[in-house]
PDB file of N, CA and C in Angstrom:
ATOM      1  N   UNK A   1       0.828  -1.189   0.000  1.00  0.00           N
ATOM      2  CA  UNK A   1       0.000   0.000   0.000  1.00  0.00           C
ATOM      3  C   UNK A   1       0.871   1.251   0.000  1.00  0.00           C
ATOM      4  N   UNK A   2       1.952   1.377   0.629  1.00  0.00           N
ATOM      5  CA  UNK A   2       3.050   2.589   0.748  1.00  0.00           C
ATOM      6  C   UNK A   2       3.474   2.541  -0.525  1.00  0.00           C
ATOM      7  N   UNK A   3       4.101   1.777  -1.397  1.00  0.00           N
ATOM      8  CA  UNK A   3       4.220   1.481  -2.753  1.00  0.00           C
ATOM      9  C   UNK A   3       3.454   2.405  -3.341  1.00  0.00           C
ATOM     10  N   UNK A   4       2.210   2.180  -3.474  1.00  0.00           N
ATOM     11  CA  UNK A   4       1.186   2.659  -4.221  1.00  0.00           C
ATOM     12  C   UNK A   4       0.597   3.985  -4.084  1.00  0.00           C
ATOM     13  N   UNK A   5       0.578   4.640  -2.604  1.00  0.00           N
ATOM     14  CA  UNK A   5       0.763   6.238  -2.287  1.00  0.00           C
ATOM     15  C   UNK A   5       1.672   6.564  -3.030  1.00  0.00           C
ATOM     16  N   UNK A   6       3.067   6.227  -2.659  1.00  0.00           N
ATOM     17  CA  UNK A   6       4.222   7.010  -3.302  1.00  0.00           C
ATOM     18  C   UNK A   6       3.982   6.993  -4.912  1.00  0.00           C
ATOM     19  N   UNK A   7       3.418   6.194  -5.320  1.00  0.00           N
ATOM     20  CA  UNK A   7       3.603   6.262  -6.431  1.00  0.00           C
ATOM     21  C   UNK A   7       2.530   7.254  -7.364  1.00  0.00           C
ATOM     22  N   UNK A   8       1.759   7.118  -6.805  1.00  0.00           N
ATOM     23  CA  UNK A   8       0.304   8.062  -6.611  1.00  0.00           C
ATOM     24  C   UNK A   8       0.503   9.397  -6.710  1.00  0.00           C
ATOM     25  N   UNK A   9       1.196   9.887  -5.400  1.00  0.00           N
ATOM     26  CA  UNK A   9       1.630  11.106  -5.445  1.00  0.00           C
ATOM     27  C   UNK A   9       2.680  11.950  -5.769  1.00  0.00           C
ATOM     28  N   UNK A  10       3.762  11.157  -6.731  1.00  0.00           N
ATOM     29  CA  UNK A  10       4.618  11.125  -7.156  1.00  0.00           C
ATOM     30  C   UNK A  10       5.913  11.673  -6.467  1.00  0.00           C
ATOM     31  N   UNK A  11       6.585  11.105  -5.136  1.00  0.00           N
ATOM     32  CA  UNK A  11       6.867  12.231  -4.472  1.00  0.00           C
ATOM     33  C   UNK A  11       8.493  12.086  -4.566  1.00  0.00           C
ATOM     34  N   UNK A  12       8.817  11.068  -5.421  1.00  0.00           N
ATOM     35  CA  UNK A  12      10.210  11.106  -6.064  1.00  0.00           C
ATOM     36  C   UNK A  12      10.812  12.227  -6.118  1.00  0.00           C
ATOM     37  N   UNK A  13      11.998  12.488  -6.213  1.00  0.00           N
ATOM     38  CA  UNK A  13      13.025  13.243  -6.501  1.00  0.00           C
ATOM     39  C   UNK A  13      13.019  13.534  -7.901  1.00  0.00           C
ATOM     40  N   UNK A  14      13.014  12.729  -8.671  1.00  0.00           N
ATOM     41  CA  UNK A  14      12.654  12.283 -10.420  1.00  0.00           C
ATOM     42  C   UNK A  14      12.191  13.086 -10.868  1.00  0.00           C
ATOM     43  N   UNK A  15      10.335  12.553 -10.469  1.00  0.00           N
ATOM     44  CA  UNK A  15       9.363  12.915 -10.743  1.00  0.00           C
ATOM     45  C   UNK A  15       9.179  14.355 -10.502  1.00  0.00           C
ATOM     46  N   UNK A  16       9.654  15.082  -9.908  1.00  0.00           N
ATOM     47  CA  UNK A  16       9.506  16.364  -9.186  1.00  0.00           C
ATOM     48  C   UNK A  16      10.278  17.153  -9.976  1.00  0.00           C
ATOM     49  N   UNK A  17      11.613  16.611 -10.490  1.00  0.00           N
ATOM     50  CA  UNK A  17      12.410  17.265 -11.924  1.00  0.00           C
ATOM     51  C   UNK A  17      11.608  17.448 -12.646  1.00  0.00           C
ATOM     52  N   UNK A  18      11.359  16.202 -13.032  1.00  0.00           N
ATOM     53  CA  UNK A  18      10.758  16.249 -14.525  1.00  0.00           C
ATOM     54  C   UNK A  18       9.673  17.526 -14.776  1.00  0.00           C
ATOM     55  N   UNK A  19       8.448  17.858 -13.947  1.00  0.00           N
ATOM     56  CA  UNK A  19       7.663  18.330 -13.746  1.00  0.00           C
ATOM     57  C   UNK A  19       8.159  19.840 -13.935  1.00  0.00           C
ATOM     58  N   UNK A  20       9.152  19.916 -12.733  1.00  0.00           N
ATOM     59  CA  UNK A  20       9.519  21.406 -12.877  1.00  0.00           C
ATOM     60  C   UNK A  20      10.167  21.613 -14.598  1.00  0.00           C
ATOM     61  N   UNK A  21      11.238  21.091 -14.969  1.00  0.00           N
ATOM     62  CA  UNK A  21      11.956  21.356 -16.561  1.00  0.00           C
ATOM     63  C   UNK A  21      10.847  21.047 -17.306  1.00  0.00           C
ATOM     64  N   UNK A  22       9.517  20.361 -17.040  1.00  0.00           N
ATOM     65  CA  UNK A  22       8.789  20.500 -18.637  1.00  0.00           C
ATOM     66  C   UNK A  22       7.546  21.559 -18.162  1.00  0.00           C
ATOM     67  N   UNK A  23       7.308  22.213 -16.961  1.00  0.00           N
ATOM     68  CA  UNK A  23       6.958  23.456 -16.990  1.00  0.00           C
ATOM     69  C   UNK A  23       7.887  25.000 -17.221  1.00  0.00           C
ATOM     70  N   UNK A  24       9.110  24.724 -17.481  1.00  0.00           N
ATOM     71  CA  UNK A  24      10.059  25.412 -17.872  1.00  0.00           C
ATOM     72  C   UNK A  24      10.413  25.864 -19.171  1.00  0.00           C
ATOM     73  N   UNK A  25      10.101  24.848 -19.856  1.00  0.00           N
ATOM     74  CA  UNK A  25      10.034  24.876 -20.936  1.00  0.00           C
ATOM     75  C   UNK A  25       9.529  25.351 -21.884  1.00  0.00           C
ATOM     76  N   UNK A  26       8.477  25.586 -21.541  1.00  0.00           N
ATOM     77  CA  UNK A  26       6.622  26.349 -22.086  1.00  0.00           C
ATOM     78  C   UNK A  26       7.364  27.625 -22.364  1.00  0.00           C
ATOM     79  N   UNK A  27       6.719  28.274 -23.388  1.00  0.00           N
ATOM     80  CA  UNK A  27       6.902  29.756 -23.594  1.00  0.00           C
ATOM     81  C   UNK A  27       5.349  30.183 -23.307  1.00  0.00           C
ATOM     82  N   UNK A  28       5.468  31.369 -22.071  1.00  0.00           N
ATOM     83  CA  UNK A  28       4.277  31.761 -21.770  1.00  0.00           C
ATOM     84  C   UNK A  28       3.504  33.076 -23.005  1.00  0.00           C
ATOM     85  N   UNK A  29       2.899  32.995 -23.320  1.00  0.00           N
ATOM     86  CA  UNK A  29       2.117  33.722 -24.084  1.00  0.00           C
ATOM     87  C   UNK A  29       1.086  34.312 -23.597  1.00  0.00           C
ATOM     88  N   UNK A  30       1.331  35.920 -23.989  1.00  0.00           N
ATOM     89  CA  UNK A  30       0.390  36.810 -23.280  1.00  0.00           C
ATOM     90  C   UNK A  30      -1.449  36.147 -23.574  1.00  0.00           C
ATOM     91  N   UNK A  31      -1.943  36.196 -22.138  1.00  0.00           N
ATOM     92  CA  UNK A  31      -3.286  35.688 -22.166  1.00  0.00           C
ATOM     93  C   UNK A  31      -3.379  37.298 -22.918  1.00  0.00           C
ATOM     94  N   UNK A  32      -5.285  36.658 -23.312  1.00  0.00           N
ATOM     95  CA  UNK A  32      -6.233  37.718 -23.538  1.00  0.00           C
ATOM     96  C   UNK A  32      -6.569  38.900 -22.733  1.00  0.00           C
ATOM     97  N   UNK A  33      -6.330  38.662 -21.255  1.00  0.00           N
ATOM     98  CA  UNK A  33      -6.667  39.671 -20.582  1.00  0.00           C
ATOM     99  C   UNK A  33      -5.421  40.241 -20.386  1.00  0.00           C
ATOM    100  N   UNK A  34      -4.333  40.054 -20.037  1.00  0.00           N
ATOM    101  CA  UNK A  34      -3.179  40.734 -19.835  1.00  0.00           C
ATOM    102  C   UNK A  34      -2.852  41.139 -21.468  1.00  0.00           C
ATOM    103  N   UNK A  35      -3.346  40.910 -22.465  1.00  0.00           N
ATOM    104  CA  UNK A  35      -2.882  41.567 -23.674  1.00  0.00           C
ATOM    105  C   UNK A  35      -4.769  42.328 -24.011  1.00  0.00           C
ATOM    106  N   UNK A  36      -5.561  42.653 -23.736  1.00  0.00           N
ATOM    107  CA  UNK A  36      -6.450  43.364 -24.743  1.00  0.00           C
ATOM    108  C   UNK A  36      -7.142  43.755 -22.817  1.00  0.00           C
ATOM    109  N   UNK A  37      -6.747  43.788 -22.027  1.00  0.00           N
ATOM    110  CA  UNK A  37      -7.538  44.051 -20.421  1.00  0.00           C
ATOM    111  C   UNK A  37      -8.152  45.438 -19.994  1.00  0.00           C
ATOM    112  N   UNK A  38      -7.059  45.862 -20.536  1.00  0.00           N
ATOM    113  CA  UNK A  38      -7.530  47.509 -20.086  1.00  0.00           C
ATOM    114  C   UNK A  38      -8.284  47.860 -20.956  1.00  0.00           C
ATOM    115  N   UNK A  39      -7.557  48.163 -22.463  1.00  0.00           N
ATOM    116  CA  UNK A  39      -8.247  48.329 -23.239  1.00  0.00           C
ATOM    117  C   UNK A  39      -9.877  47.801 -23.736  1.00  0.00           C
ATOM    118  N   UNK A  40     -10.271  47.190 -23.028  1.00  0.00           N
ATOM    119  CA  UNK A  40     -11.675  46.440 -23.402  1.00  0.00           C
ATOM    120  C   UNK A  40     -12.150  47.178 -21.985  1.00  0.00           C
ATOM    121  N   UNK A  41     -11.677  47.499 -21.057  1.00  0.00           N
ATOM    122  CA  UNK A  41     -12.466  47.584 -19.669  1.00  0.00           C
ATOM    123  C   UNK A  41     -12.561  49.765 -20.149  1.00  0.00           C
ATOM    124  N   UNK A  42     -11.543  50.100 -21.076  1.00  0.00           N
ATOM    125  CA  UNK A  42     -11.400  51.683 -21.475  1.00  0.00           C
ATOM    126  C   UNK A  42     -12.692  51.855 -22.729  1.00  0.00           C
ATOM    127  N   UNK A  43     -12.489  51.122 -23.401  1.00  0.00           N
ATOM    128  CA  UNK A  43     -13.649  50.872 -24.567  1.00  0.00           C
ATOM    129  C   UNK A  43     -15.365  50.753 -23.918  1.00  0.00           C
ATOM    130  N   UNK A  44     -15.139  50.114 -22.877  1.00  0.00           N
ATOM    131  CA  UNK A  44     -16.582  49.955 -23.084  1.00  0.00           C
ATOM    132  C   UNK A  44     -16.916  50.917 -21.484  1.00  0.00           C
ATOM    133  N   UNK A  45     -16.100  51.591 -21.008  1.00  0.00           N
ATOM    134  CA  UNK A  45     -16.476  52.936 -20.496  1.00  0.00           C
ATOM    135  C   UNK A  45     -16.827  54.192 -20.853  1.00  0.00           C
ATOM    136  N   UNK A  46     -16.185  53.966 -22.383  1.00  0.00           N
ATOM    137  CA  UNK A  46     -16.724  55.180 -23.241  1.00  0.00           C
ATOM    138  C   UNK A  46     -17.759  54.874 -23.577  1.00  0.00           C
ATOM    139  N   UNK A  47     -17.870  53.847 -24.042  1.00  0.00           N
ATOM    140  CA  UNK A  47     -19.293  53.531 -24.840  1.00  0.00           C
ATOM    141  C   UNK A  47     -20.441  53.327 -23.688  1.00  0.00           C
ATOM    142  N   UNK A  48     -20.211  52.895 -22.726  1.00  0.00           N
ATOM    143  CA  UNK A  48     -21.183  52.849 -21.478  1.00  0.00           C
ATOM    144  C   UNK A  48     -21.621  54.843 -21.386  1.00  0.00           C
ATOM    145  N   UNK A  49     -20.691  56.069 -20.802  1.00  0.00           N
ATOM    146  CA  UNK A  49     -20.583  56.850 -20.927  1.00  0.00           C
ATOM    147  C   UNK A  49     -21.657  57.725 -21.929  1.00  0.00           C
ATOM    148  N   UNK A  50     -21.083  57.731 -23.326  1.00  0.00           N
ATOM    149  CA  UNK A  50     -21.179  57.682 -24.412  1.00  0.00           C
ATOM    150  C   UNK A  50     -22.783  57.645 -24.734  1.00  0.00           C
ATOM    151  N   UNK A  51     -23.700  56.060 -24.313  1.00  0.00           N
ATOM    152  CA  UNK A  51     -24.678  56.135 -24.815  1.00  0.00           C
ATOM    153  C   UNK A  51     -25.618  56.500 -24.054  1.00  0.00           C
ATOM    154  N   UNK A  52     -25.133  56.773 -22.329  1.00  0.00           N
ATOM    155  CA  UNK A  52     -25.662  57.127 -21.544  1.00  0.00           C
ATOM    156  C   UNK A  52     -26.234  58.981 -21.669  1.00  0.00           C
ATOM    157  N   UNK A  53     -25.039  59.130 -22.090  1.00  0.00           N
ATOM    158  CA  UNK A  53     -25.074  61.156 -22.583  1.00  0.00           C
ATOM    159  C   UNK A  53     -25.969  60.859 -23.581  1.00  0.00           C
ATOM    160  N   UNK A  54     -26.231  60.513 -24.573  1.00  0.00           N
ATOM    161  CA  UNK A  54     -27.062  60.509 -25.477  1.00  0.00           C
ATOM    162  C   UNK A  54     -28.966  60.193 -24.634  1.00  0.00           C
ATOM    163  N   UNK A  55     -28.991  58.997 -24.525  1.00  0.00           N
ATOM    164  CA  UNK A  55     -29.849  59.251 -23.721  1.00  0.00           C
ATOM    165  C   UNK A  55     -30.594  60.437 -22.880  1.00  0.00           C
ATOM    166  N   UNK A  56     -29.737  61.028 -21.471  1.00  0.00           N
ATOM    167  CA  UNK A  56     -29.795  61.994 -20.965  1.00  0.00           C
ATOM    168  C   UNK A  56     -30.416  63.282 -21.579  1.00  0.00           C
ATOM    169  N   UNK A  57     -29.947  63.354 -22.838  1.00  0.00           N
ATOM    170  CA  UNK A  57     -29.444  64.935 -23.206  1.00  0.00           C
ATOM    171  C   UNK A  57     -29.865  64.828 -24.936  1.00  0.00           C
ATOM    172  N   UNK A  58     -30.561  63.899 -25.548  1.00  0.00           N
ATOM    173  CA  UNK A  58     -31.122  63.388 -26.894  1.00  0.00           C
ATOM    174  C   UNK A  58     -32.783  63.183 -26.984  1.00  0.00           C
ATOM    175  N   UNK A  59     -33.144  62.358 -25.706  1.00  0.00           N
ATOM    176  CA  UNK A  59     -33.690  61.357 -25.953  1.00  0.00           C
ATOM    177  C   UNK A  59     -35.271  62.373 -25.602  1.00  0.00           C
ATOM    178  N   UNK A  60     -35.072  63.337 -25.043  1.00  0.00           N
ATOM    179  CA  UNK A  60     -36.247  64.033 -24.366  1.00  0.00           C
ATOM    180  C   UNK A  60     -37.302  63.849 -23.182  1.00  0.00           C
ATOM    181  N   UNK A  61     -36.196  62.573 -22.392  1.00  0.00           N
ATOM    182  CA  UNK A  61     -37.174  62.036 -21.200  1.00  0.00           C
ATOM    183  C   UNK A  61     -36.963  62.890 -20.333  1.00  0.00           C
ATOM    184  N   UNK A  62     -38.376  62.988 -19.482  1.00  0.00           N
ATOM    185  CA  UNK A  62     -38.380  63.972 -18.252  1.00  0.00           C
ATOM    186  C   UNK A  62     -38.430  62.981 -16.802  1.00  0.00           C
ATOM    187  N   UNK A  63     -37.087  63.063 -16.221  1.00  0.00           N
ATOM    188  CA  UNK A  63     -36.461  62.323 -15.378  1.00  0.00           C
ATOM    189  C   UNK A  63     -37.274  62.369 -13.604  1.00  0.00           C
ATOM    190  N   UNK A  64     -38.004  63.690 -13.932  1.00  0.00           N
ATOM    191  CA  UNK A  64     -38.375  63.690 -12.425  1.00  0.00           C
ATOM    192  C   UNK A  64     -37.942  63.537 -11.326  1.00  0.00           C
ATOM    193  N   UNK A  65     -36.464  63.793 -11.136  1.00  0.00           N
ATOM    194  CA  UNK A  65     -35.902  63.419  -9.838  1.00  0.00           C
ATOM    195  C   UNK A  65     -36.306  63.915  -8.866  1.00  0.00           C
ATOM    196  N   UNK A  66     -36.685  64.578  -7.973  1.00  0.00           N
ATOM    197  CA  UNK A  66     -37.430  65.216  -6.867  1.00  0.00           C
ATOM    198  C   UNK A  66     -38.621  64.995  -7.045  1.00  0.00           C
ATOM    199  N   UNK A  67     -39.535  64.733  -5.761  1.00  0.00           N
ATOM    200  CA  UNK A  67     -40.863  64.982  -5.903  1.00  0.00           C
ATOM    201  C   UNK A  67     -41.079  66.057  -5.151  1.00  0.00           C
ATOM    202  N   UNK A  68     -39.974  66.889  -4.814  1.00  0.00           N
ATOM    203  CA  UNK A  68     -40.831  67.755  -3.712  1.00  0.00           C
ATOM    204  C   UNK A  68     -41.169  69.043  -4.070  1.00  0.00           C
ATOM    205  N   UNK A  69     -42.310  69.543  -3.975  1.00  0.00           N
ATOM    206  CA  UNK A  69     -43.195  70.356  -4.339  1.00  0.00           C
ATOM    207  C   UNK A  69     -44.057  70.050  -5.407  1.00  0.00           C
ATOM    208  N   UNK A  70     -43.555  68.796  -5.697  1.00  0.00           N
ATOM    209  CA  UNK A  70     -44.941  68.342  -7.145  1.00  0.00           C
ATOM    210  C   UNK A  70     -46.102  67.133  -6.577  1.00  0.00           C
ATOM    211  N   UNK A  71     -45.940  66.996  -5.265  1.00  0.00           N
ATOM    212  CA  UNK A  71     -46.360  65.763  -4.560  1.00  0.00           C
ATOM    213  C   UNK A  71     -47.514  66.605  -3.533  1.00  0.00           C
ATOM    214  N   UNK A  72     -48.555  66.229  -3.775  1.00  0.00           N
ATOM    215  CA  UNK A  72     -50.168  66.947  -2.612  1.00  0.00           C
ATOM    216  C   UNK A  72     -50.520  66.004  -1.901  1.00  0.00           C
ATOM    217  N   UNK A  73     -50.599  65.704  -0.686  1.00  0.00           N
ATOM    218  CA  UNK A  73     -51.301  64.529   0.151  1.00  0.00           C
ATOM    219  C   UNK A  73     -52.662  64.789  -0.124  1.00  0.00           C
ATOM    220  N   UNK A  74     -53.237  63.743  -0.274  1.00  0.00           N
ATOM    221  CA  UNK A  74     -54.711  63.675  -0.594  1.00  0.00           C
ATOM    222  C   UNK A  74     -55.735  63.932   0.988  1.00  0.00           C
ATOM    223  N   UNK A  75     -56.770  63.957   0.983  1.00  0.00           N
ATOM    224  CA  UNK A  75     -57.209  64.202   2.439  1.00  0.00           C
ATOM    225  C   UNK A  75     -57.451  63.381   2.850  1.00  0.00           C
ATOM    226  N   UNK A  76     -56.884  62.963   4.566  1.00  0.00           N
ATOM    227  CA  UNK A  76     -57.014  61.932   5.225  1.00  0.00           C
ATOM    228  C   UNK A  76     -58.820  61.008   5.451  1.00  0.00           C
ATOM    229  N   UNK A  77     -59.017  60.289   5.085  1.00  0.00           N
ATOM    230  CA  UNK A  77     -60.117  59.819   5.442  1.00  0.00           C
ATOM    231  C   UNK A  77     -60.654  58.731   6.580  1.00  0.00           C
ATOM    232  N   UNK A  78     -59.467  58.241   7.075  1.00  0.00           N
ATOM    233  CA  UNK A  78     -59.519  57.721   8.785  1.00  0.00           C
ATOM    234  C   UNK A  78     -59.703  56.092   8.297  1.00  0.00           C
ATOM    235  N   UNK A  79     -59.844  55.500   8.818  1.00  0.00           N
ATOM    236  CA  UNK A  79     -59.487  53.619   9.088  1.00  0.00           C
ATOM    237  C   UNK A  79     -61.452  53.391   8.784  1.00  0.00           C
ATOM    238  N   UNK A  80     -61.092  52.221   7.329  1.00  0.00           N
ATOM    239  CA  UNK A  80     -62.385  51.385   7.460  1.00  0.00           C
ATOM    240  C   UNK A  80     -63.251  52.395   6.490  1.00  0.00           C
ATOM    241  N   UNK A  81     -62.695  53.756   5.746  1.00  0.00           N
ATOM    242  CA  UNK A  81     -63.560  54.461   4.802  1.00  0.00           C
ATOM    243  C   UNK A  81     -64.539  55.150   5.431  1.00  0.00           C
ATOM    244  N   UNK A  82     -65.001  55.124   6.536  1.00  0.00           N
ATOM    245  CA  UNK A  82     -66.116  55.729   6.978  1.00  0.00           C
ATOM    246  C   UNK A  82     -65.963  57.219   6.496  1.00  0.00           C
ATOM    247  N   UNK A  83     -66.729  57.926   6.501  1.00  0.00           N
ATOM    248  CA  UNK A  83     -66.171  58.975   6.490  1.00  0.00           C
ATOM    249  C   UNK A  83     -67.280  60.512   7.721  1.00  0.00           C
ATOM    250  N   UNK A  84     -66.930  60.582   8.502  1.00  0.00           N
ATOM    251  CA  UNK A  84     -67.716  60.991   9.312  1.00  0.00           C
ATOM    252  C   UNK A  84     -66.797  62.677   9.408  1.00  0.00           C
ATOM    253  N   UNK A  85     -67.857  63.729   9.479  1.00  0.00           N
ATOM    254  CA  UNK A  85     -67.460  64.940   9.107  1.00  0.00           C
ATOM    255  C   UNK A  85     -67.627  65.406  10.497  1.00  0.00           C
ATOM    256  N   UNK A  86     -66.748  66.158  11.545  1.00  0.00           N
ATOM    257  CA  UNK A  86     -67.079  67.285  12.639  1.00  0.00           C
ATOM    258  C   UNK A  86     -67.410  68.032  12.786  1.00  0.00           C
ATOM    259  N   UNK A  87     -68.134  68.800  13.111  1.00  0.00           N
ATOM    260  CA  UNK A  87     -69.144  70.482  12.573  1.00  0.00           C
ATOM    261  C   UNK A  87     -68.349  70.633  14.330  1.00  0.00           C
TER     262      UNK A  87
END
């Protein structure tokens, strides 16, 4: 059974070469994100930006941000609808 761990987990001296010199070997090549990263994250801030201003400032929507002073409370009419008047 010790046989068969060791061999399993390869924990040779050998085996542990080998591994390191044929990951050595590799020529690393720029990924996609470390070669096009920024630039795609700069691109689509303009264009995020970009179609957002258009929108805003094109499109003729009335945004309504505040309600205050365009908002009237209606008159209270009390619990259950009744509506009973005080003279």
């Amino acid at each position: 059974m010790f046989r068969f761990a060791k061999a399993a987990l390869n924990l040779t001296a050998q085996g542990a070469r080998r591994v390191a010199v044929r990951h050595e070997s590799h020529n690393v090549a720029p990924t996609f994100h470390t070669k096009y990263g920024n630039m795609m994250i700069l691109s689509g801030t303009v264009f995020c930006i970009a179609v957002w201003s258009y929108v805003v400032t094109q499109t003729g929507i009335t945004w309504n941000l505040s309600p205050v002073g365009k908002v009237t409370p209606k008159e209270w009419k009390g619990i259950g609808g009744s509506e009973e008047e005080e003279e």
